[in-house]
Each structure stands twice: as structure tokens, then as C-alpha cells.
C-alpha atoms as a PDB file:
ATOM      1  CA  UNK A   1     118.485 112.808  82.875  1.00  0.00           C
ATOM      2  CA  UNK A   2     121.926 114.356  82.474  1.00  0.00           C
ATOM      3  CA  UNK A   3     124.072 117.152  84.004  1.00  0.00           C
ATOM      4  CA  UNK A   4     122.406 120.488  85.234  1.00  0.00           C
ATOM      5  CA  UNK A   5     123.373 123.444  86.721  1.00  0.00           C
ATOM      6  CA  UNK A   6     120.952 125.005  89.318  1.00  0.00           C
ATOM      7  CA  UNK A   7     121.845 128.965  89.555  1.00  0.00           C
ATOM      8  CA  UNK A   8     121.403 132.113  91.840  1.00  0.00           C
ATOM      9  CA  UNK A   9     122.651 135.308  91.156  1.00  0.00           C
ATOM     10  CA  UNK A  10     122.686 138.373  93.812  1.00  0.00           C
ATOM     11  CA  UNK A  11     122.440 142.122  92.054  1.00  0.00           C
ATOM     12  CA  UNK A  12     122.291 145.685  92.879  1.00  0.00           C
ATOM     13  CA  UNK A  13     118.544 145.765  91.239  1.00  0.00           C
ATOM     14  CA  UNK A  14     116.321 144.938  88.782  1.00  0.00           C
ATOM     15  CA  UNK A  15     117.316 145.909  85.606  1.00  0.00           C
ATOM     16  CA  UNK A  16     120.613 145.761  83.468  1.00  0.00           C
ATOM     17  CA  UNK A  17     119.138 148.022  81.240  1.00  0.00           C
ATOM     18  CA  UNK A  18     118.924 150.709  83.634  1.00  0.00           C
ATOM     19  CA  UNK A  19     122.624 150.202  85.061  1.00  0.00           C
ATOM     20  CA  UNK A  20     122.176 147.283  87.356  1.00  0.00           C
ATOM     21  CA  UNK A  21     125.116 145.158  87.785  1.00  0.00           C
ATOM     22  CA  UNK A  22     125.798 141.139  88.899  1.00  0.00           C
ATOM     23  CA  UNK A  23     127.534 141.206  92.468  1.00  0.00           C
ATOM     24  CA  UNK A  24     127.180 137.359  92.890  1.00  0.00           C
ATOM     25  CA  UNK A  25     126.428 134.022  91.150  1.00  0.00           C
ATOM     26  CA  UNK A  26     126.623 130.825  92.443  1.00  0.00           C
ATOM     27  CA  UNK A  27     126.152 127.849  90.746  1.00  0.00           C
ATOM     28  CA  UNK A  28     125.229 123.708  92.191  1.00  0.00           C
ATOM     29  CA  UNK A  29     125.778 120.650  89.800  1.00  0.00           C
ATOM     30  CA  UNK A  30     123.239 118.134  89.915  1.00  0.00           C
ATOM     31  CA  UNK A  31     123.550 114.620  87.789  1.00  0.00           C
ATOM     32  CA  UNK A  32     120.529 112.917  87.003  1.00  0.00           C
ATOM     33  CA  UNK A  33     118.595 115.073  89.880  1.00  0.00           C
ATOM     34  CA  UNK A  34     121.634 114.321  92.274  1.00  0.00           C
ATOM     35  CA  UNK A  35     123.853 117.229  93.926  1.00  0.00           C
ATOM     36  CA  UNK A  36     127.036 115.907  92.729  1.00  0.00           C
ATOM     37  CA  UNK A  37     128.795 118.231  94.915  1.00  0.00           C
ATOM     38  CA  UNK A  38     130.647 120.772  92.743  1.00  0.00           C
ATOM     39  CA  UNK A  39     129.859 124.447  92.960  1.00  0.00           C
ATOM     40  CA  UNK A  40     130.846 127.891  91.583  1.00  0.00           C
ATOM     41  CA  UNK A  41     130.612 130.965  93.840  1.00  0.00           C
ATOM     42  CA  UNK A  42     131.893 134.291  93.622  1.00  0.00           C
ATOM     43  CA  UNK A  43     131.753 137.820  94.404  1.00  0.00           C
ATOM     44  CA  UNK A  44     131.344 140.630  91.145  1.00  0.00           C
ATOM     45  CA  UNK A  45     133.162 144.083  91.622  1.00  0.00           C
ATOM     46  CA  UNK A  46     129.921 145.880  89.919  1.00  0.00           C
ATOM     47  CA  UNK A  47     132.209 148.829  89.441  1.00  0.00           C
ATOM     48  CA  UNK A  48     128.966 150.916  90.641  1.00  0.00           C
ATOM     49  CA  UNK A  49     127.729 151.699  94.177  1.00  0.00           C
ATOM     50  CA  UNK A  50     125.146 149.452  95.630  1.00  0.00           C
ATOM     51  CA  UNK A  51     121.761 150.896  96.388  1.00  0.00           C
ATOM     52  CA  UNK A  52     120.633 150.748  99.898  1.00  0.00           C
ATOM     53  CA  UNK A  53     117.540 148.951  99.489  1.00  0.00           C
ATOM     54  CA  UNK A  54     119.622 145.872  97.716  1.00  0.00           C
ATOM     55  CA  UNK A  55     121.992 145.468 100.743  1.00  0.00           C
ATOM     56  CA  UNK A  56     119.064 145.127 102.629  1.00  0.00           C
ATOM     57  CA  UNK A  57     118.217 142.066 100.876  1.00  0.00           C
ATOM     58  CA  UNK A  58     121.427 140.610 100.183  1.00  0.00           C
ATOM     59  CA  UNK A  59     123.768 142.409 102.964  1.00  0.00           C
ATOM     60  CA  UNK A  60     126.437 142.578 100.219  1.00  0.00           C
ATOM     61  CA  UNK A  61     128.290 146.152 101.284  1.00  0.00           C
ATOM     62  CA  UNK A  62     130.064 148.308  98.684  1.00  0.00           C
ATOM     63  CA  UNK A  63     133.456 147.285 100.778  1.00  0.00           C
ATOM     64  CA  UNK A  64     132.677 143.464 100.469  1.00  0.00           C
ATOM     65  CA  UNK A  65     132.926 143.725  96.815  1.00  0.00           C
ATOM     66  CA  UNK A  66     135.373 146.481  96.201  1.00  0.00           C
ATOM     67  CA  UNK A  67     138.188 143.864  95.811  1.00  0.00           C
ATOM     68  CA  UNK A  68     136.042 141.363  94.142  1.00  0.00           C
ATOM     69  CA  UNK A  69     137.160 140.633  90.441  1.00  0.00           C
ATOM     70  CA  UNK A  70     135.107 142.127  87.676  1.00  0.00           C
ATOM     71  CA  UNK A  71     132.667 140.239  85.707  1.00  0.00           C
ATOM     72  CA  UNK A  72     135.318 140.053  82.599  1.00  0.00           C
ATOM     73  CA  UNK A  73     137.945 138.231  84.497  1.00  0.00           C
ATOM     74  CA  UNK A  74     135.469 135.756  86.043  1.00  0.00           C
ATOM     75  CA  UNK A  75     133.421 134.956  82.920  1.00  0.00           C
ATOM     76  CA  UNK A  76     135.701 132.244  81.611  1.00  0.00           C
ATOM     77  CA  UNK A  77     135.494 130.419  84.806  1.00  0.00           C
ATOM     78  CA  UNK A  78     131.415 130.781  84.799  1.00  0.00           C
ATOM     79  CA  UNK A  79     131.283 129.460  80.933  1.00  0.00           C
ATOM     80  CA  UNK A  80     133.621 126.554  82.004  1.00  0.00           C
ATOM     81  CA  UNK A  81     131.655 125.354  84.798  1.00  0.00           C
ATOM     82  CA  UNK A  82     128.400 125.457  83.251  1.00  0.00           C
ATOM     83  CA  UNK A  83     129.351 123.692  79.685  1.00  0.00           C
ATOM     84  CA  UNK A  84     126.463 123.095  77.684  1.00  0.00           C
ATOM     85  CA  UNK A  85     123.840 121.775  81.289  1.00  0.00           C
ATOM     86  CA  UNK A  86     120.963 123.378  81.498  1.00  0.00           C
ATOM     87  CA  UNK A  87     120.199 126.085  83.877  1.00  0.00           C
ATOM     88  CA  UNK A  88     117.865 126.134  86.442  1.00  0.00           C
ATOM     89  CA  UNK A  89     116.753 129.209  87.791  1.00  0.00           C
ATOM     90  CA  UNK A  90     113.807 130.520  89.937  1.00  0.00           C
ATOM     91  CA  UNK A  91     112.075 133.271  88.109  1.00  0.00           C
ATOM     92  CA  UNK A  92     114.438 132.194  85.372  1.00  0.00           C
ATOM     93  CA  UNK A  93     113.931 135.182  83.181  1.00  0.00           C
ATOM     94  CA  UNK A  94     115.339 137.261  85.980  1.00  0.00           C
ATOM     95  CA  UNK A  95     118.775 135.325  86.369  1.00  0.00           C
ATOM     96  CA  UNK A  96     119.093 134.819  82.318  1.00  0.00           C
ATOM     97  CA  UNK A  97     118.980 138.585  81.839  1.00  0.00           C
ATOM     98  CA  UNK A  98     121.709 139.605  84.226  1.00  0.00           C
ATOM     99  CA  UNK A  99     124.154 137.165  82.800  1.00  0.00           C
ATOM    100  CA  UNK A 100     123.436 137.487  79.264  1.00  0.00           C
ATOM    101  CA  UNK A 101     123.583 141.260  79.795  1.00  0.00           C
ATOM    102  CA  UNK A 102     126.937 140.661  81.734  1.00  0.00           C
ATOM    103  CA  UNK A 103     128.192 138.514  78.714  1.00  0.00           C
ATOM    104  CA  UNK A 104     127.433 140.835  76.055  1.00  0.00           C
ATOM    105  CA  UNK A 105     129.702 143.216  77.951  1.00  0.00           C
ATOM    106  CA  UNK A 106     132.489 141.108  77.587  1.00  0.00           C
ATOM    107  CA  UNK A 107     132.006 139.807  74.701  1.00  0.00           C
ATOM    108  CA  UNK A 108     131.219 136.017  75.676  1.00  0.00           C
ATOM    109  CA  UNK A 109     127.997 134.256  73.658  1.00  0.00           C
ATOM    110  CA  UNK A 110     125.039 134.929  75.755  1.00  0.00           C
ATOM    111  CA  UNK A 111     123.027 131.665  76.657  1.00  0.00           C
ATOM    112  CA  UNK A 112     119.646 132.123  75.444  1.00  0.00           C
ATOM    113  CA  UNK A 113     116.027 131.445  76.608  1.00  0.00           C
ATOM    114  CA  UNK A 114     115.644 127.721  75.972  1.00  0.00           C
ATOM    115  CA  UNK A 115     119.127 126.727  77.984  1.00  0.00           C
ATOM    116  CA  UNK A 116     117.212 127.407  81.162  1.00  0.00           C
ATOM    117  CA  UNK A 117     114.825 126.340  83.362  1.00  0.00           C
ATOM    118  CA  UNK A 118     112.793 127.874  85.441  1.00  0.00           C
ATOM    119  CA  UNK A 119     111.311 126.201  88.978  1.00  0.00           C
ATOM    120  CA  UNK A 120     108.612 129.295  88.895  1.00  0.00           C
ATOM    121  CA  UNK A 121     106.879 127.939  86.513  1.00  0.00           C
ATOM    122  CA  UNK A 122     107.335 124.591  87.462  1.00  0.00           C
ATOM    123  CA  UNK A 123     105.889 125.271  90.764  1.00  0.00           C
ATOM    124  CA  UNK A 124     103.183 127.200  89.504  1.00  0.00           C
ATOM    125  CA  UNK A 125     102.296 124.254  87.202  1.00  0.00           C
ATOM    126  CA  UNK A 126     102.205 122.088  90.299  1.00  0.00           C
ATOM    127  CA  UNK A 127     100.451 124.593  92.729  1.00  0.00           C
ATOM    128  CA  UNK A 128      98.559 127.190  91.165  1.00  0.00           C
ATOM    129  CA  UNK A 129      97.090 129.885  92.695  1.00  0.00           C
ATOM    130  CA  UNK A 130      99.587 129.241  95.759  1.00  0.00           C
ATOM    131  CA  UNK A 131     102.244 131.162  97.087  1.00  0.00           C
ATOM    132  CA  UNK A 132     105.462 129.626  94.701  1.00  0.00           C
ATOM    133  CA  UNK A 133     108.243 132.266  95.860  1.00  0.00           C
ATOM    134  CA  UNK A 134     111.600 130.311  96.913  1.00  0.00           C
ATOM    135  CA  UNK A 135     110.670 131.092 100.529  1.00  0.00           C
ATOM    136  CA  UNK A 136     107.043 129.568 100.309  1.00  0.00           C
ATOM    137  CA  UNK A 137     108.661 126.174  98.625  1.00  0.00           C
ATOM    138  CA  UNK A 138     110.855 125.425 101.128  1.00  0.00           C
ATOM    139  CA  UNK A 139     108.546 125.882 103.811  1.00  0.00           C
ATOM    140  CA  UNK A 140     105.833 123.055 101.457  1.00  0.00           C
ATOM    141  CA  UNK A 141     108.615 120.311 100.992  1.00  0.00           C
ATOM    142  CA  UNK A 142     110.053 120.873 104.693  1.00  0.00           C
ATOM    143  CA  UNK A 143     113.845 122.353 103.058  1.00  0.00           C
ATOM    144  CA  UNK A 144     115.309 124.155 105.864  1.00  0.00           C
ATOM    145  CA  UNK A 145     115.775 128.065 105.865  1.00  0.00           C
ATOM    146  CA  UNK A 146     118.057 127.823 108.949  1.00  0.00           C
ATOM    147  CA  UNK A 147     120.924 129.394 107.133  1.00  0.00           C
ATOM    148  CA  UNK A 148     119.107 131.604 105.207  1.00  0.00           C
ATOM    149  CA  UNK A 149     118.816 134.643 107.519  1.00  0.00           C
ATOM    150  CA  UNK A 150     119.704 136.937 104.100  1.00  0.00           C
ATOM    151  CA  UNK A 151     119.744 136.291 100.133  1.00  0.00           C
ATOM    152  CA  UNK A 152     122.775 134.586  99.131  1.00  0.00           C
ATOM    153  CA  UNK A 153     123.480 133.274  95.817  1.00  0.00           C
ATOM    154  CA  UNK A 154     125.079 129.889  96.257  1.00  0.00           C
ATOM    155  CA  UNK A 155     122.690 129.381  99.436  1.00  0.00           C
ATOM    156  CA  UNK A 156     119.726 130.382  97.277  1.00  0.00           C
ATOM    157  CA  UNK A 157     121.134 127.769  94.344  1.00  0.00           C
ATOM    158  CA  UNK A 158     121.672 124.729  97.155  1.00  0.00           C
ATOM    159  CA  UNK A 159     117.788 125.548  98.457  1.00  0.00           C
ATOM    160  CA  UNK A 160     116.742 125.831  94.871  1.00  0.00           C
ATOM    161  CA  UNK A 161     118.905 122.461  93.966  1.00  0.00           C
ATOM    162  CA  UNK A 162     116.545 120.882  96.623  1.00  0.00           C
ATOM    163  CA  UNK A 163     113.243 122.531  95.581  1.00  0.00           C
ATOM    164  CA  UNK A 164     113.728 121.510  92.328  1.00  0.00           C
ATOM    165  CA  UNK A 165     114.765 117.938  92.867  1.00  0.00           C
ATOM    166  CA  UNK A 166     111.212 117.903  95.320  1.00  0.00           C
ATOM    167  CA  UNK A 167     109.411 119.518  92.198  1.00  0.00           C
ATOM    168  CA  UNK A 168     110.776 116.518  90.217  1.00  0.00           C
ATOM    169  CA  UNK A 169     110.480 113.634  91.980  1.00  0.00           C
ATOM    170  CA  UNK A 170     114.067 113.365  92.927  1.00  0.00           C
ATOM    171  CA  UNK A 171     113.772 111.535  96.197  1.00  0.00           C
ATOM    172  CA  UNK A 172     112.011 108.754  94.673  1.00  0.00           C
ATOM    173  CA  UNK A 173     115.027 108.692  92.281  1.00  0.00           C
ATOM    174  CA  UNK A 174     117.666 108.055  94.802  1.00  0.00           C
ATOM    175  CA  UNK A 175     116.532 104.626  94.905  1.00  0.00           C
ATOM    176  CA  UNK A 176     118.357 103.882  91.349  1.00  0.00           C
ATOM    177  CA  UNK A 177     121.541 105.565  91.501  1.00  0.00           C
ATOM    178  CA  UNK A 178     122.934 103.895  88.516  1.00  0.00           C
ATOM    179  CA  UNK A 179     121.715 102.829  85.122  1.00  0.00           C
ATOM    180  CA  UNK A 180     123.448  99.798  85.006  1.00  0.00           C
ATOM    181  CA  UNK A 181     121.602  96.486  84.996  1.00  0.00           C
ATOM    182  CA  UNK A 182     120.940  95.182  88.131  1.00  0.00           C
ATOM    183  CA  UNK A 183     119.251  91.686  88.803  1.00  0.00           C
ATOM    184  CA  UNK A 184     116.317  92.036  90.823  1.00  0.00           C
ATOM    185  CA  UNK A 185     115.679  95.575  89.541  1.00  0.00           C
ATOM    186  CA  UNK A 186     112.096  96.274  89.055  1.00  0.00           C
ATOM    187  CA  UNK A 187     110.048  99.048  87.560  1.00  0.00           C
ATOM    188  CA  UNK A 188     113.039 101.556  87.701  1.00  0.00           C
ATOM    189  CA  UNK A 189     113.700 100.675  91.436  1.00  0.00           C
ATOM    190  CA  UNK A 190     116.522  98.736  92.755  1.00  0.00           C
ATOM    191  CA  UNK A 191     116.043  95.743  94.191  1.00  0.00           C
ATOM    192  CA  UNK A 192     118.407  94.849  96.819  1.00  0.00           C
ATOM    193  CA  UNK A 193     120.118  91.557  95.731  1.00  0.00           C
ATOM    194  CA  UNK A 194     122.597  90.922  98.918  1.00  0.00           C
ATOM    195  CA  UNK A 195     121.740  87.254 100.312  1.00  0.00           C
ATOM    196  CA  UNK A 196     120.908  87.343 103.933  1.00  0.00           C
ATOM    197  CA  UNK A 197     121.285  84.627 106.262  1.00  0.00           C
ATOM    198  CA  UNK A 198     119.094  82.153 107.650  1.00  0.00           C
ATOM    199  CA  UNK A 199     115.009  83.129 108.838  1.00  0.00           C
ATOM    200  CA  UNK A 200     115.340  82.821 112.621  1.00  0.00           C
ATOM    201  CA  UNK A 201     113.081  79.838 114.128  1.00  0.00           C
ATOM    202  CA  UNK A 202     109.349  81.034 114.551  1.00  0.00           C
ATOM    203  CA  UNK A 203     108.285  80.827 118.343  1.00  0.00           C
ATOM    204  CA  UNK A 204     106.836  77.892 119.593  1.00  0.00           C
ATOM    205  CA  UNK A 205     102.958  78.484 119.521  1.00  0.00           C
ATOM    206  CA  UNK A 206     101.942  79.297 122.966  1.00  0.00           C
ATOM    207  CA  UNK A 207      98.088  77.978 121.949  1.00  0.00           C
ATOM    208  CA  UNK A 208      97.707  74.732 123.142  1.00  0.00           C
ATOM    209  CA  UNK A 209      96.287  71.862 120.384  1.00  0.00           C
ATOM    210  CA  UNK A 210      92.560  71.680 122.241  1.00  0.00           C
ATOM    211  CA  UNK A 211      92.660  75.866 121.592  1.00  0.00           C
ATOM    212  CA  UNK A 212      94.000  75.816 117.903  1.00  0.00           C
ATOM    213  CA  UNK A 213      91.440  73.136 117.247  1.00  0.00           C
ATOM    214  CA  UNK A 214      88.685  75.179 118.767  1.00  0.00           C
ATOM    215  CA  UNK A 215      89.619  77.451 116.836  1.00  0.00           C
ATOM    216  CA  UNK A 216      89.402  76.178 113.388  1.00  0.00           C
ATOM    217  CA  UNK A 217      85.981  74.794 114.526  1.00  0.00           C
ATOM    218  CA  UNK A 218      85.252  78.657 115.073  1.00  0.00           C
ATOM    219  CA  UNK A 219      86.951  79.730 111.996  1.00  0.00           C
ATOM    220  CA  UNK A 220      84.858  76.645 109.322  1.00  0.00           C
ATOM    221  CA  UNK A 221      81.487  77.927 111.885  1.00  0.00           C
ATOM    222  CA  UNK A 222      81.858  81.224 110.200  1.00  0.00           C
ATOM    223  CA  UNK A 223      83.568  81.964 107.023  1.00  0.00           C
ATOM    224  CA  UNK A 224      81.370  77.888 105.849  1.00  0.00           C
ATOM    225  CA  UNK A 225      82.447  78.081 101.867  1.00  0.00           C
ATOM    226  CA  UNK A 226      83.947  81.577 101.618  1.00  0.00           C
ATOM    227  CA  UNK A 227      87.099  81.128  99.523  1.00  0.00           C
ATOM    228  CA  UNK A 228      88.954  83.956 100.597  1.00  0.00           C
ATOM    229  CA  UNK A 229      91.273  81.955 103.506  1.00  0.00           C
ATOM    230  CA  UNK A 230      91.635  79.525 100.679  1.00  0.00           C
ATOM    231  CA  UNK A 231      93.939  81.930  98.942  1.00  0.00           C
ATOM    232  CA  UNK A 232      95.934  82.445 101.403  1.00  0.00           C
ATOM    233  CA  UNK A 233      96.234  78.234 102.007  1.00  0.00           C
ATOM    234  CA  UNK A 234      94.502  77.700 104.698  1.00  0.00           C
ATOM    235  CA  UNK A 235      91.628  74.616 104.053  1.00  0.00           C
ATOM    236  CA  UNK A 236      89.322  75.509 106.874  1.00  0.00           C
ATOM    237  CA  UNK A 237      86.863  72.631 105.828  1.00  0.00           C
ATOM    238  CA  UNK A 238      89.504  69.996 105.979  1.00  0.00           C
ATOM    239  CA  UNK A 239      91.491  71.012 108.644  1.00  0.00           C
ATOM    240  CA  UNK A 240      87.889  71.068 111.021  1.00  0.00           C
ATOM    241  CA  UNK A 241      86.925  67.526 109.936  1.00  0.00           C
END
């Protein structure tokens, strides 16, 4: 695994095609399925009024944005951040069109359909026929929504950083956080190799030696020439004589 980029973007609709502009985009960076801490976040000026029915999802206001930078003056920053990662995205297609649309604009290189990922169809893969919105997800791998009381994009993009490390495997993958040799390391996994002190003494048994004897009587009695306790060293024959 390598350097990824999980991204949300917030909009004031659907469709670029139809004069919808990019009013957010937030971006995570993960490293080998491992929030590495670094994000990009910022407000759009979409240098169009936003519709009602989006500030109902997103509660971004006309006045929150009005002294937001444009696209243009952003885009540098974007393209920097991201590099050459892939993108992961939920409903991918969605996301991809807005920015490419938003580069073309200003003349940057848009990114193309096989830079990104998209979780959708990853969960869909994984659980099909289920409900796989971002919502439904969270709830399945127990991600909290507790700050989520409206769509955000860098909120959205940290949920969707954990989703997606959930959707592949991630948590088992904390256990090797380095590539480097390690001695002890088995089967991807490593092994702790710290040295620990001393075993503390076992109790004293509190059976007394008539009991214990009575009780490998008991124990040849039943188990006769079973070889299973013989594994595990224990010579009931011999030790009952």
C-alpha cells in the first residue's frame, strides 16, 4: 500500500453541466490504510446562489461562502496536496465530476476515472443488496455519526477515511506499522520481541498428595490407553503405578 487521499466535496447540486458549482472539498491522507493526519479543507465562492434545498443538506449559506476564494485561486493548493495518490470517494463518479469540471474551468489537467476509488462499490461488493449509503456504513462498522448532525466535506472524508479502512481490513493492519524486518514477525503480524522478566512462582498446590494420587488413579480408570493426555505430557499409566 502507498499514499491515498480519501475525498468529500459539498455542492450546490447535482450537475456541473447544468450550472452546479463546488462550495467545499476536503481531503484526509492515509499511508498504507493509516490516517497520517494531514488534511485539506476549504470553502469555494461558487460565484452563483445556493439553492435552498442544498443548504438543507449541507447548511452552507450564500453569506458563509461569499468571501470564500474561488475555485481558480484554490486549485493549485488542491493539485499539490493530492500529488499523484489515489482518490477515494463514495459514489466516486459524483466527486470526480465536480472537480474535473472545476479543473477544466481553470485550466488545470482533470484527473480521470481510474485515479479514483470508489467505497460504493466496494461496499456493494461486500454487502449486496444492503443499504451501502455513507450513513448506513457507519452505523455496520460502529464509526460514530456524533458530529455529523449536517453534510460536511472534511467530516464526510474523516468518516469515509474510516469506512474505507473497515472495508479494507485496516484494523487488522495496525498490527504492522512498519515494513521493516522485525525478529519474531510472523505471517505479516508483529511479534512483540521486548524480554520480560521472570514467570512469577506458581502457587503451592492446595491438593494434598493422598488427593492428587486419587486422582491420577481416577484419571488412568478412565481415559485406560487414550493417547490424547499423552500429548500434552502427562503419562497417566506410569504416574498411577
Amino acid at each position: 500500500m502507498a499514499r491515498e487521499i480519501v475525498l468529500d466535496t459539498e455542492t450546490t447540486g447535482f450537475d456541473p453541466k447544468t450550472g452546479d458549482r463546488l462550495i467545499e472539498v476536503g481531503c484526509i491522507e492515509i499511508q498504507d490504510l493509516l490516517p497520517t493526519g494531514r488534511t485539506f479543507h476549504r470553502f469555494v465562492n461558487p460565484e452563483r446562489l445556493i439553492p435552498p434545498d442544498a443548504i438543507r443538506v449541507h447548511g452552507i449559506t450564500d453569506d458563509k461562502v461569499k468571501d470564500a476564494p474561488k475555485f481558480h485561486e484554490i486549485a493549485d493548493d488542491l493539485i499539490e496536496f493530492i500529488g499523484d495518490a489515489p482518490m477515494i470517494a463514495h459514489n466516486a463518479g459524483f466527486d470526480r465530476n465536480f472537480i474535473d469540471f472545476e479543473y477544466k474551468l481553470c485550466g488545470r489537467p482533470i484527473t480521470g476515472e481510474a485515479r479514483w476509488i470508489d467505497t460504493l462499490k466496494l461496499a456493494q461488493a461486500r454487502f449486496p443488496g444492503m443499504p451501502n449509503s455513507l450513513d448506513a456504513l457507519c452505523k455496520r462498522f460502529k464509526v460514530s455519526l456524533v458530529e455529523r448532525t449536517l453534510h460536511g466535506a472534511l467530516i464526510d472524508a474523516r468518516l469515509l477515511a474510516e469506512v474505507y479502512l473497515e472495508l479494507r481490513g485496516g484494523k487488522e493492519r495496525v498490527l504492522d506499522l512498519s515494513s521493516a524486518p522485525v525478529a519474531g514477525r510472523s505471517a505479516g503480524v508483529a511479534v512483540p520481541t521486548a524480554a520480560y522478566g521472570p514467570r512469577p512462582q506458581p502457587l503451592a498446590p492446595r491438593s494434598s498428595p493422598e488427593e492428587q494420587a486419587a486422582h491420577i488413579a481416577f484419571l488412568a480408570e478412565v481415559l485406560k490407553d487414550r493417547s490424547l493426555w499423552d500429548a500434552y505430557g502427562v503419562k497417566v499409566q506410569e504416574e498411577a503405578a
